[in-house]
Protein backbone atom coordinates (compact mmCIF):
# COMPACT_ATOMS: atom_id res chain seq x y z
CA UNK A 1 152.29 201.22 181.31
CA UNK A 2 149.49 201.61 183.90
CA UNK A 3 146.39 199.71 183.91
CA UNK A 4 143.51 201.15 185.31
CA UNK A 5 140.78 199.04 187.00
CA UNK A 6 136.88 200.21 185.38
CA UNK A 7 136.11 202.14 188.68
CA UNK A 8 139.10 204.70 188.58
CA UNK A 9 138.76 205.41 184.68
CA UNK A 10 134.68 206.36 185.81
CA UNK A 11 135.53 208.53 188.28
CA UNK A 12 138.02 210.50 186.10
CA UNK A 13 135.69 210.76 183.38
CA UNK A 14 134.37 214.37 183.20
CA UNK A 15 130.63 212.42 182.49
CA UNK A 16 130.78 211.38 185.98
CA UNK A 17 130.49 215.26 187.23
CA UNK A 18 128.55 216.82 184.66
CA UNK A 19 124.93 217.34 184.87
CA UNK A 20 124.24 216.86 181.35
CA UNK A 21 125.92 217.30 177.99
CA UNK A 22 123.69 218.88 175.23
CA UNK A 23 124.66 220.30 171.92
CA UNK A 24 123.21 223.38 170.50
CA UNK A 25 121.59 221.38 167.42
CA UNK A 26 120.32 224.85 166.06
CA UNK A 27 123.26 226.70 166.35
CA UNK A 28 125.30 223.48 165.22
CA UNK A 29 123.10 223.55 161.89
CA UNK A 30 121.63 226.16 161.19
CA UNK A 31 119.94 225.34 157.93
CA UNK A 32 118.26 222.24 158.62
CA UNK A 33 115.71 221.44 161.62
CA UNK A 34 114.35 218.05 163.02
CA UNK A 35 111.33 216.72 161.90
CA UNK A 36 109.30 213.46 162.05
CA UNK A 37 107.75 211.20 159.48
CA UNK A 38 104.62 209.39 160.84
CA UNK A 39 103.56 206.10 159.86
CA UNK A 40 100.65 204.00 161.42
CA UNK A 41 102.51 202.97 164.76
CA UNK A 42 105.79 204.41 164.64
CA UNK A 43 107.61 208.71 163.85
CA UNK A 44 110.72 208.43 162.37
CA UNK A 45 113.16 211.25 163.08
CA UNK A 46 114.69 212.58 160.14
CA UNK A 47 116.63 215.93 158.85
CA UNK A 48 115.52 218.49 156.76
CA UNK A 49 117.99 220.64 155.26
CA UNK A 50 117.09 223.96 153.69
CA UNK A 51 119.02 224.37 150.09
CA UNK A 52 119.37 227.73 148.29
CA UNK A 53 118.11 229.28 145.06
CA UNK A 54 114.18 227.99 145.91
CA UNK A 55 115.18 224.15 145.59
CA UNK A 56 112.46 222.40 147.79
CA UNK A 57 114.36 221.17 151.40
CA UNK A 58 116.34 217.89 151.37
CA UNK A 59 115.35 215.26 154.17
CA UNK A 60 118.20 212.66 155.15
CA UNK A 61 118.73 210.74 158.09
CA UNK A 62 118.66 211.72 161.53
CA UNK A 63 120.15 209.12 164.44
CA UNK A 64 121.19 212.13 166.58
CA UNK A 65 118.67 210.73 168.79
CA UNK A 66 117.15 212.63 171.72
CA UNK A 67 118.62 215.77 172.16
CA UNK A 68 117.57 216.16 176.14
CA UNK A 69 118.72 212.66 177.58
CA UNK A 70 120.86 212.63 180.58
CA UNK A 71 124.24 210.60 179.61
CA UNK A 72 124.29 209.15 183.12
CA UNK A 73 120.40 207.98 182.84
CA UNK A 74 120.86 206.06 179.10
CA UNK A 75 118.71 206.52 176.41
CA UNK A 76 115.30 205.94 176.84
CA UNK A 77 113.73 202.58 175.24
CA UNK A 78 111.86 203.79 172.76
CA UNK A 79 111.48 200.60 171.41
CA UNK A 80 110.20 198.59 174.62
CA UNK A 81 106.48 198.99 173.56
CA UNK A 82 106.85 197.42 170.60
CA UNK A 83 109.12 194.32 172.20
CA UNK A 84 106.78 193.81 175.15
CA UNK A 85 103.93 194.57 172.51
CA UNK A 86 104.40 191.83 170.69
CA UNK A 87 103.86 189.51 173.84
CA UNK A 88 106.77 186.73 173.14
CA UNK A 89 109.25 187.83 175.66
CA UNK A 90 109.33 187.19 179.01
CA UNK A 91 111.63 188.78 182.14
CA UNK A 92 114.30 187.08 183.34
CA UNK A 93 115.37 187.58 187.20
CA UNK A 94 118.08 189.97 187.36
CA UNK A 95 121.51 188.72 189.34
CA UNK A 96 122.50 190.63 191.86
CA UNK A 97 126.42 189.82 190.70
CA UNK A 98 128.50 192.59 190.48
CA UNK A 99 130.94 191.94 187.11
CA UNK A 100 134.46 193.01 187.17
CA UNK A 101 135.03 195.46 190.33
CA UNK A 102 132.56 197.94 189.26
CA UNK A 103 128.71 197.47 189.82
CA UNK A 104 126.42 198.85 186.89
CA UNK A 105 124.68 202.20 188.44
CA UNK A 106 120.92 201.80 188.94
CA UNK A 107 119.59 204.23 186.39
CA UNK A 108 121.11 201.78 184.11
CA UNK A 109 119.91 198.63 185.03
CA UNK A 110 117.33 197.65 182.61
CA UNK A 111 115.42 194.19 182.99
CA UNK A 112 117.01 191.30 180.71
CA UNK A 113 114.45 189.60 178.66
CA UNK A 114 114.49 186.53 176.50
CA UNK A 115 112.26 185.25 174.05
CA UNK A 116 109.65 182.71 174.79
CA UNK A 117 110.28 181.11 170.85
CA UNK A 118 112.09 183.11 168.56
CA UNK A 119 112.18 186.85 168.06
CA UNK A 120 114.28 188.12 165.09
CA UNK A 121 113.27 190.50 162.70
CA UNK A 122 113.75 187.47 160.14
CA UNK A 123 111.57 185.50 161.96
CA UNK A 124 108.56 187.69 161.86
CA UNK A 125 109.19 188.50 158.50
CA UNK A 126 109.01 184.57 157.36
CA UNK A 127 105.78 184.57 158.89
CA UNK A 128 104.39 187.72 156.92
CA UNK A 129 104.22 189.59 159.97
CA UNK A 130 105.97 193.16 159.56
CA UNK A 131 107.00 195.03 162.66
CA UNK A 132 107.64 198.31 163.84
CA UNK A 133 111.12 198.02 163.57
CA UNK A 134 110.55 196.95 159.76
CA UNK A 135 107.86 199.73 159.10
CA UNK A 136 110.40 202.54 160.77
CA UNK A 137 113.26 201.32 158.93
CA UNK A 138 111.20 201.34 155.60
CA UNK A 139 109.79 205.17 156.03
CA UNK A 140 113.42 206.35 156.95
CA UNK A 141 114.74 204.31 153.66
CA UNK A 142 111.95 205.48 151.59
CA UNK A 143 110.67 202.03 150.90
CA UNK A 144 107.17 199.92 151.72
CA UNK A 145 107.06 198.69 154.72
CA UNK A 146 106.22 195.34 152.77
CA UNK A 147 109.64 195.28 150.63
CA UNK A 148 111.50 195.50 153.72
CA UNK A 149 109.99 192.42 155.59
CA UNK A 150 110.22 190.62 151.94
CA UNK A 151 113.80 191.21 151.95
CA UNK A 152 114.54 190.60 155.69
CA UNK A 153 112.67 187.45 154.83
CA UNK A 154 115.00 186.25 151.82
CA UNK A 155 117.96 186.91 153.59
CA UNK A 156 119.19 189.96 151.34
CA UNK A 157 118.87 192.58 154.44
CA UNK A 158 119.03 192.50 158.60
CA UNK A 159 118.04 194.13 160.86
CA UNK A 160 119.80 194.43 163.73
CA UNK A 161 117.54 194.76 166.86
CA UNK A 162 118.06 193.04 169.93
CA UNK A 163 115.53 192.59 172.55
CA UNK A 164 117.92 193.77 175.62
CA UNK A 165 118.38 197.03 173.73
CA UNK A 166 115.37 199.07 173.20
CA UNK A 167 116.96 201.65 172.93
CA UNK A 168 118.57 201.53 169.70
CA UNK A 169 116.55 203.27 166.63
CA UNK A 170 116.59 200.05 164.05
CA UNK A 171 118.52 200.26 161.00
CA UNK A 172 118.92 197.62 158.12
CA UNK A 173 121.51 196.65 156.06
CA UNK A 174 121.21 194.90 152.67
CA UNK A 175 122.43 195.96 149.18
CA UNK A 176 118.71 197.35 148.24
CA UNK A 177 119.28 200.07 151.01
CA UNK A 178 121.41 203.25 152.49
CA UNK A 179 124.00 200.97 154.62
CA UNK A 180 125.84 197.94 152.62
């Protein structure tokens, strides 16, 4: 058995030569196109599926995410605007240490931030305060954005949306809702 240090197992990676990997999303499915729902602050990707005999087109969830992002680059942070927005984070100095034997590439860096008091989703929920992340998770579950922070707030759903990752689309979890 080999063992391959992080540096050799990037450079045989076909990522590491390709300019870009896209899929063919139309071609892929043909019956269905992306579209958004719009709410006050936030568009919520979702899929709409065309069905046969005149039945009105089905919408279900989309987290394909952007179809035109660069593997090498990340995805964008869609959700930074709404962090930074909400002005209780702050930037912490980046270290220059390089972890392992492989240093992260540039386009990846993103700036590590921390929160200045707390900043979970159940926090702002306790305090009747419902976020983006709440409102975009409620229009993709079909819900009020209200329900959603009142059930983030009595502990019977999460959602899962860390600061240092704006680029995740926010989900929740909790038995009134799509993931268990």
């Amino acid at each position: 058995v080999r063992y391959y240090e992080l540096k050799e197992l990037l450079m045989l990676s076909p990522i590491s030569s390709s300019p870009s990997i896209k899929t063919d999303f139309t071609e892929a499915f043909p019956n269905s196109r992306k579209v958004y729902v719009s709410g006050e602050r936030v568009e919520v990707p979702m899929r709409e599926i065309t069905l046969s005999d005149g039945e009105p087109p089905l919408r279900v969830y989309d987290t394909s995410g952007p179809h035109d992002s660069d593997v090498r680059a990340g995805l964008p942070p869609g959700r930074e605007p709404w962090i930074i927005g909400r002005g209780d984070t702050a930037e912490v100095p980046s270290s220059n240490r390089v972890h392992g034997s492989v240093e992260m590439p540039s386009s990846l860096r993103r700036p590590v931030v921390r929160g200045v008091g707390p900043v979970t989703q159940m926090h702002y929920a306790r305090k009747g305060e419902v976020t983006a992340e709440m409102e975009f998770v409620a229009l993709r579950e079909g819900f009020d954005p209200d329900f959603v922070r009142a059930e983030v707030a009595r502990g019977r759903a999460i959602i899962p949306a860390n600061i240092n990752h704006p680029e995740l689309e926010p989900t929740v979890i909790g038995r009134n809702f799509s993931i268990k």
